[in-house]
PDB file of N, CA and C in Angstrom:
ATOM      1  N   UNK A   1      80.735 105.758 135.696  1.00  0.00           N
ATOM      2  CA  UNK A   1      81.053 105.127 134.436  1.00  0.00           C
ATOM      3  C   UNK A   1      80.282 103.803 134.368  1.00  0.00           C
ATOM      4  N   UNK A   2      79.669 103.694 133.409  1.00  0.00           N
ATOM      5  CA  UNK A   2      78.573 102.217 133.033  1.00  0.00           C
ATOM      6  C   UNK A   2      79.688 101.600 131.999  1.00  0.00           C
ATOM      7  N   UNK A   3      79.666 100.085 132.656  1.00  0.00           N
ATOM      8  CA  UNK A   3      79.973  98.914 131.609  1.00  0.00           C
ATOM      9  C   UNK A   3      80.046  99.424 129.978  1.00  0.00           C
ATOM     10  N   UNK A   4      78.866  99.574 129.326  1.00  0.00           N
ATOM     11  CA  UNK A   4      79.622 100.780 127.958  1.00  0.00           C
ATOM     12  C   UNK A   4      80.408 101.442 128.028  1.00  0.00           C
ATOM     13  N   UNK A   5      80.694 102.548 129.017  1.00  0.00           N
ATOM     14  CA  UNK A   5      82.125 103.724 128.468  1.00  0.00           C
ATOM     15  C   UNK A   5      83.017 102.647 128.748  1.00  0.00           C
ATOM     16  N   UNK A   6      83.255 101.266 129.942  1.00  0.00           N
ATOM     17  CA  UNK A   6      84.479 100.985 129.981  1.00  0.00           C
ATOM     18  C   UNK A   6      84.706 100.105 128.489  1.00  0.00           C
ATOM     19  N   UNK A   7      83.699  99.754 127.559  1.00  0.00           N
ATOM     20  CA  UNK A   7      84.053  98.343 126.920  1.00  0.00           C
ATOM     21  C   UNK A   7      84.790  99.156 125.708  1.00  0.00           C
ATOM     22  N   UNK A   8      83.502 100.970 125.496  1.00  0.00           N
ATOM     23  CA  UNK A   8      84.488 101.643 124.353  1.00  0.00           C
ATOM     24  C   UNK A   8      85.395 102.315 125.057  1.00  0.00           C
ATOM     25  N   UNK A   9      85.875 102.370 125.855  1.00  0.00           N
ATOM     26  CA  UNK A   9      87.240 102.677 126.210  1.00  0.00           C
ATOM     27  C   UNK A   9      88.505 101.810 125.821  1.00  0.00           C
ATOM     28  N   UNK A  10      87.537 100.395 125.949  1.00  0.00           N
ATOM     29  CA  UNK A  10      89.279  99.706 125.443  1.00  0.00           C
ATOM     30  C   UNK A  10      88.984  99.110 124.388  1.00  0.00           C
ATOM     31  N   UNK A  11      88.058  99.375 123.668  1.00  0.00           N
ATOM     32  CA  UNK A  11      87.779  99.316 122.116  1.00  0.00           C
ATOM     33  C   UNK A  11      88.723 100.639 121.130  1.00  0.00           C
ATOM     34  N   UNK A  12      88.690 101.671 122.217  1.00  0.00           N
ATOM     35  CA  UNK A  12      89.805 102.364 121.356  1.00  0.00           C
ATOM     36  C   UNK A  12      90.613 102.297 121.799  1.00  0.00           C
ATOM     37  N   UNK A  13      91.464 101.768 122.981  1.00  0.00           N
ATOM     38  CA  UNK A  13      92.682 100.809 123.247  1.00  0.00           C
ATOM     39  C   UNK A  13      93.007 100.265 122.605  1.00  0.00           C
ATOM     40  N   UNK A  14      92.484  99.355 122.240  1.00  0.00           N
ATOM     41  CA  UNK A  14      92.748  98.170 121.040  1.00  0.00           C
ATOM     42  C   UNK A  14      92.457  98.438 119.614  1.00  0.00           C
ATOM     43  N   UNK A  15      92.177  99.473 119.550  1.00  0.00           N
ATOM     44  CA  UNK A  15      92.217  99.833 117.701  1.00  0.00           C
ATOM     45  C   UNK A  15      93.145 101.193 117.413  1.00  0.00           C
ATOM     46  N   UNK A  16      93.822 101.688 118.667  1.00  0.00           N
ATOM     47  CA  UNK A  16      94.761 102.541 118.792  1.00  0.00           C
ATOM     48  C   UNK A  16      95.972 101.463 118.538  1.00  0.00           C
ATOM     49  N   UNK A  17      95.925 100.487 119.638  1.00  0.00           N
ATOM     50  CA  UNK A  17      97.400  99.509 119.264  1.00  0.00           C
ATOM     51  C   UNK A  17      97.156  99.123 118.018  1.00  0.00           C
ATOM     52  N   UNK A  18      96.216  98.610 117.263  1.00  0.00           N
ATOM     53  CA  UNK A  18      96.272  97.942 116.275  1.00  0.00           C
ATOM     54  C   UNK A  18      96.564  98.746 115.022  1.00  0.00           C
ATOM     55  N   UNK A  19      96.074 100.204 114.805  1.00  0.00           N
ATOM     56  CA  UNK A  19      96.663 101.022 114.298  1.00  0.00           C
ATOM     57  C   UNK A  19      97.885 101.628 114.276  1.00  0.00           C
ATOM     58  N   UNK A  20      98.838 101.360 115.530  1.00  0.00           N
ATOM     59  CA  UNK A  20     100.067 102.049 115.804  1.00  0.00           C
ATOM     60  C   UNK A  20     100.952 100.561 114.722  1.00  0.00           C
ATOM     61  N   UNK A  21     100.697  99.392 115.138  1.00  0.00           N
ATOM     62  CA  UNK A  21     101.363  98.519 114.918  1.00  0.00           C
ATOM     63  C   UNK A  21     101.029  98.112 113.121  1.00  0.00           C
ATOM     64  N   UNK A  22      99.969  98.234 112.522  1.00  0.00           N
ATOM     65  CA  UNK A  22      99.389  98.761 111.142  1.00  0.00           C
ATOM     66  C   UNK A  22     100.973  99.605 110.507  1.00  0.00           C
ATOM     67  N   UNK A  23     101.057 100.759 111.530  1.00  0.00           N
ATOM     68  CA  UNK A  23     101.823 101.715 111.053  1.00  0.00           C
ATOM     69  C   UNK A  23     103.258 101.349 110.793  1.00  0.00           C
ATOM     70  N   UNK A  24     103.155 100.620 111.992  1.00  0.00           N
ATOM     71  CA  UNK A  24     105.093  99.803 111.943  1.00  0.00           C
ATOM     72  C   UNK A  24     105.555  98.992 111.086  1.00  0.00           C
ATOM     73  N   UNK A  25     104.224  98.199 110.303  1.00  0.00           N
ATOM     74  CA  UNK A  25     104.785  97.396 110.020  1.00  0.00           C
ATOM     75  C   UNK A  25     104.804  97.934 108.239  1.00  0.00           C
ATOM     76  N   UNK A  26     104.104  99.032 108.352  1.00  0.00           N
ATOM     77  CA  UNK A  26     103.799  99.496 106.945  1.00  0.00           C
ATOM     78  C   UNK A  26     105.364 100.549 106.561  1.00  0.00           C
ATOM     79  N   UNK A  27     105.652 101.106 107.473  1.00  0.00           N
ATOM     80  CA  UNK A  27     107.211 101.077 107.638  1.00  0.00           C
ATOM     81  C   UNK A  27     107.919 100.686 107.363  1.00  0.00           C
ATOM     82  N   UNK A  28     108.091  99.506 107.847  1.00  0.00           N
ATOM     83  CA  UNK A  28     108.993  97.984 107.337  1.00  0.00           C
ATOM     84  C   UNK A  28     109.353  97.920 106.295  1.00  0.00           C
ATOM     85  N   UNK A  29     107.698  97.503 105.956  1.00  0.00           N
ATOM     86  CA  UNK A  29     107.834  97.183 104.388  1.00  0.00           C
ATOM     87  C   UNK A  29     108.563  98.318 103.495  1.00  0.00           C
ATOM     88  N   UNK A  30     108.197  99.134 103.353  1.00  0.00           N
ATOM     89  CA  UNK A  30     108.436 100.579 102.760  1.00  0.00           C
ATOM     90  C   UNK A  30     109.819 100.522 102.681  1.00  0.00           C
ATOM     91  N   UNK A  31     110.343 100.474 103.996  1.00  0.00           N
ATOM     92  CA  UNK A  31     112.124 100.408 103.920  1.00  0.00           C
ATOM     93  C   UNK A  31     112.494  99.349 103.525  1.00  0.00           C
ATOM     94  N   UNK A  32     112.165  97.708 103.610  1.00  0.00           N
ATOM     95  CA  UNK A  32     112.407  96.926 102.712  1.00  0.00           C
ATOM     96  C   UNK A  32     112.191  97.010 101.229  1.00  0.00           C
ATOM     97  N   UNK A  33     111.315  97.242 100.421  1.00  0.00           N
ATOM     98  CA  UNK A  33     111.357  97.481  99.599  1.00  0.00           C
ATOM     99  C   UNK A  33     111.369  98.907  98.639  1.00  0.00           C
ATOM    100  N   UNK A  34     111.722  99.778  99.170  1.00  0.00           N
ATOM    101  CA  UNK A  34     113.144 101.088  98.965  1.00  0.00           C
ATOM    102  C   UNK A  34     111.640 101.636  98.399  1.00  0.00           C
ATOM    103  N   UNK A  35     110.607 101.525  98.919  1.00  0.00           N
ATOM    104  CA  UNK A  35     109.345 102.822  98.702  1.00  0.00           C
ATOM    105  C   UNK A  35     109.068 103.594  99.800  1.00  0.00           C
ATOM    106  N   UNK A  36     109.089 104.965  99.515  1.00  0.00           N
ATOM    107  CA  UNK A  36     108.323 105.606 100.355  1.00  0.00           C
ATOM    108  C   UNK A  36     107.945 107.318  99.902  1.00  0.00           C
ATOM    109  N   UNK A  37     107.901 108.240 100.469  1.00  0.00           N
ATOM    110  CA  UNK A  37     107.337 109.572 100.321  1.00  0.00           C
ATOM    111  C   UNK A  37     108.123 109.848  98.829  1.00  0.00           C
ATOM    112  N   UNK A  38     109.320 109.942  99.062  1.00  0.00           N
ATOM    113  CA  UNK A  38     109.752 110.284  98.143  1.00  0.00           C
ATOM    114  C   UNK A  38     109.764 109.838  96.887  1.00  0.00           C
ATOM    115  N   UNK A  39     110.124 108.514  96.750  1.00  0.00           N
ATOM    116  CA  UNK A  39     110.472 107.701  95.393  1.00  0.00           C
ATOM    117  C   UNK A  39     108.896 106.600  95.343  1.00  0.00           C
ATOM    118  N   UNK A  40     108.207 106.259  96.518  1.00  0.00           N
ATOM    119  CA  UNK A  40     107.263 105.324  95.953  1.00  0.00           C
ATOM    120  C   UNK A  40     105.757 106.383  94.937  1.00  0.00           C
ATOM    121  N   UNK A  41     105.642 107.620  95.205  1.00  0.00           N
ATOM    122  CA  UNK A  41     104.581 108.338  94.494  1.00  0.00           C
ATOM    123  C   UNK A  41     103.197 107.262  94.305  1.00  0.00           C
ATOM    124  N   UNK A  42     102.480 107.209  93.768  1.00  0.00           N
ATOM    125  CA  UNK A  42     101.358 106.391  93.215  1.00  0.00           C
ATOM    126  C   UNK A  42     100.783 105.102  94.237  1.00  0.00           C
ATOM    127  N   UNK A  43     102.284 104.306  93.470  1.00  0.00           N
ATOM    128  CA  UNK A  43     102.367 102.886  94.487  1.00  0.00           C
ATOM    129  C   UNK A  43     102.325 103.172  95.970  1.00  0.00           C
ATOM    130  N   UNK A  44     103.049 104.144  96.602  1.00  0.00           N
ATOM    131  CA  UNK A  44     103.309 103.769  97.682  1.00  0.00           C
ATOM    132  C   UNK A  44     101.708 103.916  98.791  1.00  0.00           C
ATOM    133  N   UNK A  45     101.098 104.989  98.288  1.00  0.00           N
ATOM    134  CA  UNK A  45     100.130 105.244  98.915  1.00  0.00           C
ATOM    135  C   UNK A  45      99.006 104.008  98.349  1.00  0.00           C
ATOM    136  N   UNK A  46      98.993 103.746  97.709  1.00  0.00           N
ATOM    137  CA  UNK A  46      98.262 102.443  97.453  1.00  0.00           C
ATOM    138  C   UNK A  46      98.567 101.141  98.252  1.00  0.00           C
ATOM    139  N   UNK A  47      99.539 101.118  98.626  1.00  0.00           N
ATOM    140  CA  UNK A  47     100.644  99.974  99.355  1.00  0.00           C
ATOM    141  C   UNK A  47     100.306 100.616 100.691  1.00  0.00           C
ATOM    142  N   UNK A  48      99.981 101.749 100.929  1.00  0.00           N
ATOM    143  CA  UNK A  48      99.713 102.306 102.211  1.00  0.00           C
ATOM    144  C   UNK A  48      98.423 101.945 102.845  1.00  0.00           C
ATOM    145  N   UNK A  49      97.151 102.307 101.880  1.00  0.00           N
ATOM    146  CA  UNK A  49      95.722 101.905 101.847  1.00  0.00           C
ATOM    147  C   UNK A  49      95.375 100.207 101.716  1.00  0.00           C
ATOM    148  N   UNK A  50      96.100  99.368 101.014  1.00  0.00           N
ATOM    149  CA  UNK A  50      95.838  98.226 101.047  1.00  0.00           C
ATOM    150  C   UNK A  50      96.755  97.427 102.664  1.00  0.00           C
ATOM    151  N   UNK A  51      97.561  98.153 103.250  1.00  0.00           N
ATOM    152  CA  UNK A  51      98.117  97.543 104.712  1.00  0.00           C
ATOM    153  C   UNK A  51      97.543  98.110 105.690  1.00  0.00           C
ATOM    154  N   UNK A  52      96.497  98.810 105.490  1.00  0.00           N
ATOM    155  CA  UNK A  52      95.651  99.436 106.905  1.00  0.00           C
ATOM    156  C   UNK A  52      94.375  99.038 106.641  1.00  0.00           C
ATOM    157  N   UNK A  53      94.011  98.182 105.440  1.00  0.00           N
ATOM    158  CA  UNK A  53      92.866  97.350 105.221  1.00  0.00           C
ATOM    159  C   UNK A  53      92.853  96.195 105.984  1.00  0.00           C
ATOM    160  N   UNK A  54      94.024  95.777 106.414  1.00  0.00           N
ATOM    161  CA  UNK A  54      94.126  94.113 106.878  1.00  0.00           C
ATOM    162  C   UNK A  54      94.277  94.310 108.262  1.00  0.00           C
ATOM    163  N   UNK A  55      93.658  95.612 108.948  1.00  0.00           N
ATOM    164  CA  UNK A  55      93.459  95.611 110.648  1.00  0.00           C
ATOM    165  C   UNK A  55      92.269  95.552 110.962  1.00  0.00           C
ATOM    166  N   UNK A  56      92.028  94.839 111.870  1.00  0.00           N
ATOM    167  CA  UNK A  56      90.323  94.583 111.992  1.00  0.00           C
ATOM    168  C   UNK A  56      89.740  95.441 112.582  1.00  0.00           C
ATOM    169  N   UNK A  57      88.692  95.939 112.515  1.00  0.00           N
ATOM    170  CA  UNK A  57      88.004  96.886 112.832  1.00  0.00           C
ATOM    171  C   UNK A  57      87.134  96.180 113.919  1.00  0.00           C
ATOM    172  N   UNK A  58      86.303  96.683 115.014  1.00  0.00           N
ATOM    173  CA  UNK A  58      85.414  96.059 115.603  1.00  0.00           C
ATOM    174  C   UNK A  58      83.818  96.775 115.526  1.00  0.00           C
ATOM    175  N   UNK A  59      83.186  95.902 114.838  1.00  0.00           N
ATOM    176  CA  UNK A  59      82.222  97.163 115.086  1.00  0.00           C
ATOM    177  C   UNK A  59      81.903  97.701 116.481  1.00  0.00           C
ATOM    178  N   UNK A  60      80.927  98.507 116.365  1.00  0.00           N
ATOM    179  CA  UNK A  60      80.851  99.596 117.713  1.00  0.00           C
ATOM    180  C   UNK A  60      78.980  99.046 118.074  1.00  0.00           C
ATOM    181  N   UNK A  61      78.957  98.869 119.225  1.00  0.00           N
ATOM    182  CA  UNK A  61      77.712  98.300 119.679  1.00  0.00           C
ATOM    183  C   UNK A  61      77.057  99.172 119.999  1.00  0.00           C
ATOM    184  N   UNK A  62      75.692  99.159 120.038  1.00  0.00           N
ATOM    185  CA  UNK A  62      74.912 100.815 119.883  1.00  0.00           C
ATOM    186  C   UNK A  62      73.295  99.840 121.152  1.00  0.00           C
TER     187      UNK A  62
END
C-alpha cells in the first residue's frame, strides 16, 4: 500500500462520517419541523438537497 491508497482511504473515512452525520442531522430537522416522506412531498426533498450541500467535499488528488 503507497501513501495514496492510505490518504484515499481516510478520505472516504471522513466523507463517510461526514455523510452519516449530514444524515442525522437532516433527521432532526425533519422531526422538528413535522416534514418528512410522508407529509413534507416537494419541500422536503428540497430541504433534503439543500442539507447535504453544506458537507464539504474534499477534492480527490490525482
Amino acid at each position: 500500500m503507497d501513501i495514496n491508497d492510505l490518504f484515499d482511504k481516510i478520505m472516504k473515512s471522513i466523507n463517510q462520517f461526514a455523510d452519516e452525520i449530514a444524515e442525522q442531522r437532516l433527521q432532526e430537522k425533519m422531526q422538528d419541523t413535522g416534514r418528512g416522506p410522508k407529509n413534507g412531498g416537494k419541500n422536503a426533498e428540497n430541504f433534503e438537497a439543500k442539507e447535504k450541500q453544506g458537507v464539504t467535499s474534499f477534492p480527490k488528488r490525482e
